[in-house]
N, C-alpha and C. Protein backbone atom coordinates (compact mmCIF):
# COMPACT_ATOMS: atom_id res chain seq x y z
N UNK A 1 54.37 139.53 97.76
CA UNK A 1 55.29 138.85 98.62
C UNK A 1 56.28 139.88 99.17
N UNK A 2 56.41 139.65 100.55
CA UNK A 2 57.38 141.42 101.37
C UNK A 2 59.20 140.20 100.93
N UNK A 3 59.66 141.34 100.73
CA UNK A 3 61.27 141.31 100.79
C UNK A 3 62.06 139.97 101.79
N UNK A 4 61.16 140.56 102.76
CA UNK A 4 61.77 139.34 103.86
C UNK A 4 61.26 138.02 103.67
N UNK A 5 60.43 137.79 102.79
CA UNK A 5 60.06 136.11 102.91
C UNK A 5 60.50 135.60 101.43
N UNK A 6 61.74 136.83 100.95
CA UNK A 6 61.97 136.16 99.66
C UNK A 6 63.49 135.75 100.06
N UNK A 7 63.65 136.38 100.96
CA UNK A 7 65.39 136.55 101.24
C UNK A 7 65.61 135.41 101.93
N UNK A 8 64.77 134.69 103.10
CA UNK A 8 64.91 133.60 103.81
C UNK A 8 64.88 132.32 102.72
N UNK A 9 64.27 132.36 101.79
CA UNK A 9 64.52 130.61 100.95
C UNK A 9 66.02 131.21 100.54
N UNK A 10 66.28 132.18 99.89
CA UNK A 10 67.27 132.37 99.27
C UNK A 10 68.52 132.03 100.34
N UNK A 11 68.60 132.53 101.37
CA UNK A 11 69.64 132.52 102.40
C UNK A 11 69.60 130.73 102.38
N UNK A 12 68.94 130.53 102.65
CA UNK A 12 68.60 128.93 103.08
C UNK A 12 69.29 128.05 101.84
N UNK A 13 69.12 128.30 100.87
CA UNK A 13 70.11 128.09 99.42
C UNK A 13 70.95 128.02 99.61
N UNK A 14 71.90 129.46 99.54
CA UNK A 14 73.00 129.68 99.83
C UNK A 14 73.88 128.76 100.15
N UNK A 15 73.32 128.75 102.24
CA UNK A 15 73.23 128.05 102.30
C UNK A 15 74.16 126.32 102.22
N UNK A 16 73.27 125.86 101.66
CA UNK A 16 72.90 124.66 101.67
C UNK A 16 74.25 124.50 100.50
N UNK A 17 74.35 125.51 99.48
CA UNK A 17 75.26 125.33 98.12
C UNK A 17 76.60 125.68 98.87
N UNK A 18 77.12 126.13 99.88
CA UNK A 18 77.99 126.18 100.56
C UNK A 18 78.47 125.23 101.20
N UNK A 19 77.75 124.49 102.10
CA UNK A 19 77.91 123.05 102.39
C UNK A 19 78.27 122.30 101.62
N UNK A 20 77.95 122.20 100.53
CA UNK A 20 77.77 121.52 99.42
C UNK A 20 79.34 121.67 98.76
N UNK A 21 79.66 122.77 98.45
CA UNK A 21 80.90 123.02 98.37
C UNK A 21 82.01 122.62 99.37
N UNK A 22 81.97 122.94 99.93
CA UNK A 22 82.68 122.86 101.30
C UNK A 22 83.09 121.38 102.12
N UNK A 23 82.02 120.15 101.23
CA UNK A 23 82.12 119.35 101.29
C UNK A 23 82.48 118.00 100.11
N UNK A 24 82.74 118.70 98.84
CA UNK A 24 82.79 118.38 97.59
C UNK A 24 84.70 118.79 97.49
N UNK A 25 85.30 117.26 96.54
CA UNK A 25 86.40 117.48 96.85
C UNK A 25 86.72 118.40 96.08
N UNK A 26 88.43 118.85 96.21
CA UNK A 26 88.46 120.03 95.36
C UNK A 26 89.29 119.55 94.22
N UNK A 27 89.30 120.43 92.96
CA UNK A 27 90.02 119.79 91.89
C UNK A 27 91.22 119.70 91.70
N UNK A 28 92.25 120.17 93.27
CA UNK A 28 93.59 120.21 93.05
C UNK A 28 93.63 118.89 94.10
N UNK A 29 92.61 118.46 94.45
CA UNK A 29 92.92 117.53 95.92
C UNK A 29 93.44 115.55 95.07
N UNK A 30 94.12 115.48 95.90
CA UNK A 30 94.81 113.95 95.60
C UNK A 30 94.09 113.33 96.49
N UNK A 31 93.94 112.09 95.94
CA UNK A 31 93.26 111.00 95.84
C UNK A 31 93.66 110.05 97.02
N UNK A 32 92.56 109.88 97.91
CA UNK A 32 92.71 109.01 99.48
C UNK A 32 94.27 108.66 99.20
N UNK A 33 94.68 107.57 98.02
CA UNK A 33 95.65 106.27 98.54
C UNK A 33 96.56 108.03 98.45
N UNK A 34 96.76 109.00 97.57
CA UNK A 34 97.67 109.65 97.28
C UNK A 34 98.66 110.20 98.81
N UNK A 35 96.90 110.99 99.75
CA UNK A 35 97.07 111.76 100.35
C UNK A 35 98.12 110.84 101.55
N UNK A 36 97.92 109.58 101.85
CA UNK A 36 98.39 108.70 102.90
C UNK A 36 99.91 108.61 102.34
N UNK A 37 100.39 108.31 100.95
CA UNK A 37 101.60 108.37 100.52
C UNK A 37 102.34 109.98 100.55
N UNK A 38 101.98 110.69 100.56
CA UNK A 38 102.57 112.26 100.48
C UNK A 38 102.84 112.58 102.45
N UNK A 39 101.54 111.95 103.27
CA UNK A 39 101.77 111.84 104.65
C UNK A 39 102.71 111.32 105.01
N UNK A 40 103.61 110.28 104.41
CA UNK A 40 104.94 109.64 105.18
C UNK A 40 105.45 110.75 104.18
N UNK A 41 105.75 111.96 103.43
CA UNK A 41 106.64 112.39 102.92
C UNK A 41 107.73 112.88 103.79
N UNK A 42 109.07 112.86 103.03
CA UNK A 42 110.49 113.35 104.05
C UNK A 42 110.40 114.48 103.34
N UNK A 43 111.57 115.59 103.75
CA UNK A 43 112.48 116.34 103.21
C UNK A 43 113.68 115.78 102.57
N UNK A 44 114.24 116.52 101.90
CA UNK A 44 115.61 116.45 101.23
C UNK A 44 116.46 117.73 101.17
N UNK A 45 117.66 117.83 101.09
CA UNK A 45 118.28 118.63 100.39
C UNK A 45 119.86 118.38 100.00
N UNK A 46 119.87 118.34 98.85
CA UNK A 46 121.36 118.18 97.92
C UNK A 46 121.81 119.09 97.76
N UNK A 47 123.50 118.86 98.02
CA UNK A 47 124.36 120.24 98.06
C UNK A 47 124.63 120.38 96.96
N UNK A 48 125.21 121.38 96.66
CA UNK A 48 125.60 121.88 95.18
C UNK A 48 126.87 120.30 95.18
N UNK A 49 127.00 119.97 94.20
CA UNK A 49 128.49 119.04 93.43
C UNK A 49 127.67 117.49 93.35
N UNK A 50 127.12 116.52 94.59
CA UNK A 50 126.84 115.80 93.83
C UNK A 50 125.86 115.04 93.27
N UNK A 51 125.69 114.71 92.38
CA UNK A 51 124.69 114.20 91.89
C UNK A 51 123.28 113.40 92.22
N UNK A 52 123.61 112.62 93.31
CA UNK A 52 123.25 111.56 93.74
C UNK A 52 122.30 111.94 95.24
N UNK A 53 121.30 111.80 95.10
CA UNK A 53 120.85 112.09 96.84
C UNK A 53 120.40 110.82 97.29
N UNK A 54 120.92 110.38 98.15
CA UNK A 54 121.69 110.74 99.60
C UNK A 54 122.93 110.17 98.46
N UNK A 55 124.16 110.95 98.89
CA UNK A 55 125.41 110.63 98.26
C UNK A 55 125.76 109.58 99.11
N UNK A 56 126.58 108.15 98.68
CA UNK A 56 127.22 107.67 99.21
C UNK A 56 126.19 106.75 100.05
N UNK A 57 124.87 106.73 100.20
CA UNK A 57 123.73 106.33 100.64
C UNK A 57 122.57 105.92 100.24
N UNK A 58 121.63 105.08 100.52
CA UNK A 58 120.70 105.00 99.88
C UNK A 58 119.40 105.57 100.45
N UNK A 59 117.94 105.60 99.83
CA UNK A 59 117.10 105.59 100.49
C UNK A 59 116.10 104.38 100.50
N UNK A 60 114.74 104.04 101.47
CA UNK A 60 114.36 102.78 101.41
C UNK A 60 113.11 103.18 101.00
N UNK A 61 112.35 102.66 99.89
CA UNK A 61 110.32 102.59 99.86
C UNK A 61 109.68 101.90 100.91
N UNK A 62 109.18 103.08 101.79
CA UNK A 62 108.23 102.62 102.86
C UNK A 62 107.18 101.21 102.46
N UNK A 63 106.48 101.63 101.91
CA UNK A 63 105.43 100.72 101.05
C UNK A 63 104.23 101.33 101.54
N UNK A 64 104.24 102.45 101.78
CA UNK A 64 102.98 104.03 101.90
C UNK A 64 102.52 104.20 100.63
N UNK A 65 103.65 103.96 99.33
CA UNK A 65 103.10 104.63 98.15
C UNK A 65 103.35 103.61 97.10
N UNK A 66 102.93 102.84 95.83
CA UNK A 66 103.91 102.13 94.93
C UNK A 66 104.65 102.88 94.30
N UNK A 67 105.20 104.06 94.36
CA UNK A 67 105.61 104.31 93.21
C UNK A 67 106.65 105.49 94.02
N UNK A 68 108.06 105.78 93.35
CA UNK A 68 108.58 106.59 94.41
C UNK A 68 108.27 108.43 93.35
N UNK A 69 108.19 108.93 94.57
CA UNK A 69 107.60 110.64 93.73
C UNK A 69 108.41 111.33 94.53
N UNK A 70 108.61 112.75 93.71
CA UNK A 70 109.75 113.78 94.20
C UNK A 70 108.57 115.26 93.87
N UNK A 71 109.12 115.95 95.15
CA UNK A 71 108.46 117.11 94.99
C UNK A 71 109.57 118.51 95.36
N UNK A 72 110.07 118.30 94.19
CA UNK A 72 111.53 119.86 94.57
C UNK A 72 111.12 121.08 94.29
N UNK A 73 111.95 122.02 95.03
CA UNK A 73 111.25 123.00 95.34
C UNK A 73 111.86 124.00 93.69
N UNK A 74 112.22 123.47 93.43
CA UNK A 74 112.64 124.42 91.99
C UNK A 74 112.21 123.03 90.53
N UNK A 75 112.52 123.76 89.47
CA UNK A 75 112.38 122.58 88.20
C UNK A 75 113.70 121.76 88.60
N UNK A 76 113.56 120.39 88.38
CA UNK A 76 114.34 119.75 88.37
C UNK A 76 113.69 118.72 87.44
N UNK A 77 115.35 117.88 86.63
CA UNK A 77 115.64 116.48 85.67
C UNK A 77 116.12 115.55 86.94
N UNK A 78 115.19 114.14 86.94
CA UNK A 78 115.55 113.48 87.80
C UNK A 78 115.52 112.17 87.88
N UNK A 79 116.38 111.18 87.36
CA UNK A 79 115.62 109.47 87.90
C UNK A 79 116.32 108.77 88.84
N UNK A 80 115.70 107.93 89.45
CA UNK A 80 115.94 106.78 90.18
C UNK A 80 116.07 105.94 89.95
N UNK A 81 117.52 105.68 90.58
CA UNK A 81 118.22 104.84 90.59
C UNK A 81 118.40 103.34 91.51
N UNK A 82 117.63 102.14 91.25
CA UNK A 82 117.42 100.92 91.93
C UNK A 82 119.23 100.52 92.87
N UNK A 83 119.19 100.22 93.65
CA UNK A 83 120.70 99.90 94.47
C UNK A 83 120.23 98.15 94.64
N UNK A 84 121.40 97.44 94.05
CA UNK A 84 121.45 96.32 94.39
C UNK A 84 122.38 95.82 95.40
N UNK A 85 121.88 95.75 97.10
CA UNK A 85 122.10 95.85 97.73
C UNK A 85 122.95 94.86 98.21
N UNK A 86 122.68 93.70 97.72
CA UNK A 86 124.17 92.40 97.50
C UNK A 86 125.47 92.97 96.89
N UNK A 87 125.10 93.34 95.93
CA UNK A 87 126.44 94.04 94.86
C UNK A 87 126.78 95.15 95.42
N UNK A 88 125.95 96.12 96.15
CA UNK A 88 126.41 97.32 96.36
C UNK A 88 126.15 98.19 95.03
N UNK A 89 125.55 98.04 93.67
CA UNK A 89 126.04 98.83 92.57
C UNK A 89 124.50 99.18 92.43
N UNK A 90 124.56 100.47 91.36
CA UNK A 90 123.34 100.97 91.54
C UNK A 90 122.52 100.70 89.88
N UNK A 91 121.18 100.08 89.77
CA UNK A 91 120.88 100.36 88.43
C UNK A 91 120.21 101.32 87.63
N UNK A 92 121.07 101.94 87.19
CA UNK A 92 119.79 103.05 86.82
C UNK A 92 119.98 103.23 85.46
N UNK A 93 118.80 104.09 84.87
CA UNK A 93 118.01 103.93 84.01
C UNK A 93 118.92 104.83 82.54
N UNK A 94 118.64 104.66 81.66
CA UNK A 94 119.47 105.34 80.49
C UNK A 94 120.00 106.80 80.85
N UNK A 95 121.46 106.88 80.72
CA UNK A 95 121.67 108.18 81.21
C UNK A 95 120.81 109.34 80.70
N UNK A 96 120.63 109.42 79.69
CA UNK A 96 119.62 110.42 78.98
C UNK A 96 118.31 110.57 79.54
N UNK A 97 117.62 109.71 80.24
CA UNK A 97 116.27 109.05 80.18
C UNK A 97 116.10 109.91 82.15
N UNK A 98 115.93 110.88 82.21
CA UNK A 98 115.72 112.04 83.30
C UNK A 98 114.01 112.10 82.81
N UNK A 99 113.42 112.56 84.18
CA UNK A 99 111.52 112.78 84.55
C UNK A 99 111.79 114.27 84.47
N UNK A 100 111.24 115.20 83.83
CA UNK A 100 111.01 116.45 84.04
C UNK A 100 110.23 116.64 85.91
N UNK A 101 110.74 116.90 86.90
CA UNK A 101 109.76 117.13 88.00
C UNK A 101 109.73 118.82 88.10
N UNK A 102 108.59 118.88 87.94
CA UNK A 102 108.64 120.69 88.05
C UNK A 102 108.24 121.48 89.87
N UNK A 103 108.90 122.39 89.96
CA UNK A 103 108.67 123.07 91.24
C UNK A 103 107.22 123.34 91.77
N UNK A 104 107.46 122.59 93.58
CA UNK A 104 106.48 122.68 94.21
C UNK A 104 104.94 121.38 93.72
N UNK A 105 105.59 120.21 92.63
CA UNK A 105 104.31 119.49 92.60
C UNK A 105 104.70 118.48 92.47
N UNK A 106 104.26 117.10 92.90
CA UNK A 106 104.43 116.22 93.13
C UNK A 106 104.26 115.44 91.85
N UNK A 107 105.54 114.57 91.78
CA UNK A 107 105.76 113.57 90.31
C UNK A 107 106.56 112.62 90.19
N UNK A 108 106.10 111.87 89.85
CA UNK A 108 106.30 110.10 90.30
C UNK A 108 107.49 109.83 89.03
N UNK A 109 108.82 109.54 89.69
CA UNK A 109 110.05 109.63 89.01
C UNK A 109 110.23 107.66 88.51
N UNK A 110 109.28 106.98 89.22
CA UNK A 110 109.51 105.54 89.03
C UNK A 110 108.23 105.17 89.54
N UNK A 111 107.52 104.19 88.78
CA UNK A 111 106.38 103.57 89.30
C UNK A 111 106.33 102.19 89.54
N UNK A 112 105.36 101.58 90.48
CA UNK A 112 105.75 100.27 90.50
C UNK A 112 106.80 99.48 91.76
N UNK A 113 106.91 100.28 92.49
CA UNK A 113 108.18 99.84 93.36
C UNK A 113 108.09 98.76 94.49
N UNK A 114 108.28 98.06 94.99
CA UNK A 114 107.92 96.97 96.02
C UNK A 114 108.51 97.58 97.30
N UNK A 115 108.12 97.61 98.50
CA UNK A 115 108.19 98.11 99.70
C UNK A 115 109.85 97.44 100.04
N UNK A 116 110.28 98.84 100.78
CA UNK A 116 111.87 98.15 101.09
C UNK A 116 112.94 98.19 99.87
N UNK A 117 112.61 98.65 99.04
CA UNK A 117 113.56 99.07 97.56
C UNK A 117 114.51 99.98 98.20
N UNK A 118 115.87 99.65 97.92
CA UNK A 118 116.96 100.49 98.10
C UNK A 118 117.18 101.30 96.67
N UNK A 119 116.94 102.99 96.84
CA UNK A 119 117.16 103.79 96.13
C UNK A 119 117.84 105.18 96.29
N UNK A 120 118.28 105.75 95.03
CA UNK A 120 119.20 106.83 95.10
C UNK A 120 117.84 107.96 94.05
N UNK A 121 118.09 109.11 94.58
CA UNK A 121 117.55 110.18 93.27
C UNK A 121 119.07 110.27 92.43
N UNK A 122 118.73 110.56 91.09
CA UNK A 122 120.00 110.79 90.52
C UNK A 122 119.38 111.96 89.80
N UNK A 123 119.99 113.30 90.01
CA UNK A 123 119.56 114.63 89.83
C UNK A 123 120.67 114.86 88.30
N UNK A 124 120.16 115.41 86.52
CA UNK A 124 120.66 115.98 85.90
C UNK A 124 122.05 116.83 86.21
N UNK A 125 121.66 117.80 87.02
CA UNK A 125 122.45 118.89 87.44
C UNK A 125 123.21 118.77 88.74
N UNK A 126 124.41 119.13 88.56
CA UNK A 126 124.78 119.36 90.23
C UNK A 126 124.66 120.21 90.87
N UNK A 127 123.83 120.95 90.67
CA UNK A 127 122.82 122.10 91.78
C UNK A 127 122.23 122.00 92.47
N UNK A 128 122.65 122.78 93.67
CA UNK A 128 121.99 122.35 94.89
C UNK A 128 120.45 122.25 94.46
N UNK A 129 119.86 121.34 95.09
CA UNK A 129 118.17 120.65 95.19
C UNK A 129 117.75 120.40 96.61
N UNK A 130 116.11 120.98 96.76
CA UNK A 130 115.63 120.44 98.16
C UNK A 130 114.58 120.49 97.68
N UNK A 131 113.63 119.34 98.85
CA UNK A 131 112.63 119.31 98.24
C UNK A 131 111.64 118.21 99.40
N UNK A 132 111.14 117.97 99.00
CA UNK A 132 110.48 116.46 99.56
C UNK A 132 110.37 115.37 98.67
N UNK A 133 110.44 114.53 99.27
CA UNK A 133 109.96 112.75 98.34
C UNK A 133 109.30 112.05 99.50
N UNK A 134 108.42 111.06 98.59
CA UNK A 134 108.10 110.15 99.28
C UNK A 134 108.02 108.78 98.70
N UNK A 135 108.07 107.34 99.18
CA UNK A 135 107.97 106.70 98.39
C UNK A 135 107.65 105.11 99.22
């Protein structure tokens, strides 16, 4: 058998295992409903002092995602805080009781949320934070 009629199945392999790849999801890739919830994602950024993002403000759950997720660009301690929008007062969760969200990956600080939820991030630290969320 000459060289050249061994190299053509082989190429043809290749190939084919390239496609194959190329079309096979990848193991860092999020999941259809994920990718559509991370697509409405915003930006953020909290100034150094207070706690609370948006200070003095709330934010709203699209209803893109159930669950609201934070993606900061450094480690951050973080929960969310429900706003009861009759009362004006905010409920949130055991002061102690912070989500580890680590830098650059996306992590769901509250799950479960109903579309139109008035919410606050309530950040550990008063260091400046930016980042994205979506929710």
């Amino acid at each position: 058998m000459s060289v050249r009629s061994c190299l053509i199945p082989l190429a043809a392999a290749a190939s084919l295992i390239g496609t194959a790849l190329a079309m096979a999801p990848s193991a860092n890739a999020a999941p259809a409903g994920a990718q559509s919830c991370y697509g409405s994602a915003e930006t953020y950024f909290k100034p150094n002092g207070p706690r609370d993002y948006p200070a003095g403000d709330h934010l709203q759950s699209s209803g893109s995602c159930n669950d609201i997720n934070i993606k900061p660009k450094t480690n951050r301690y973080v929960q969310v805080c429900i706003e009861n929008i009759p009362e004006g007062t905010l409920e949130c969760p055991d002061p102690d009781d912070f989500v580890y969200a680590a830098a650059d990956q996306w992590t769901v600080v509250k799950y479960n949320v109903d579309p139109g939820t008035a919410f606050v991030f309530r950040f550990r630290s008063t260091a400046q934070s930016s980042g994205s969320w979506a929710a």
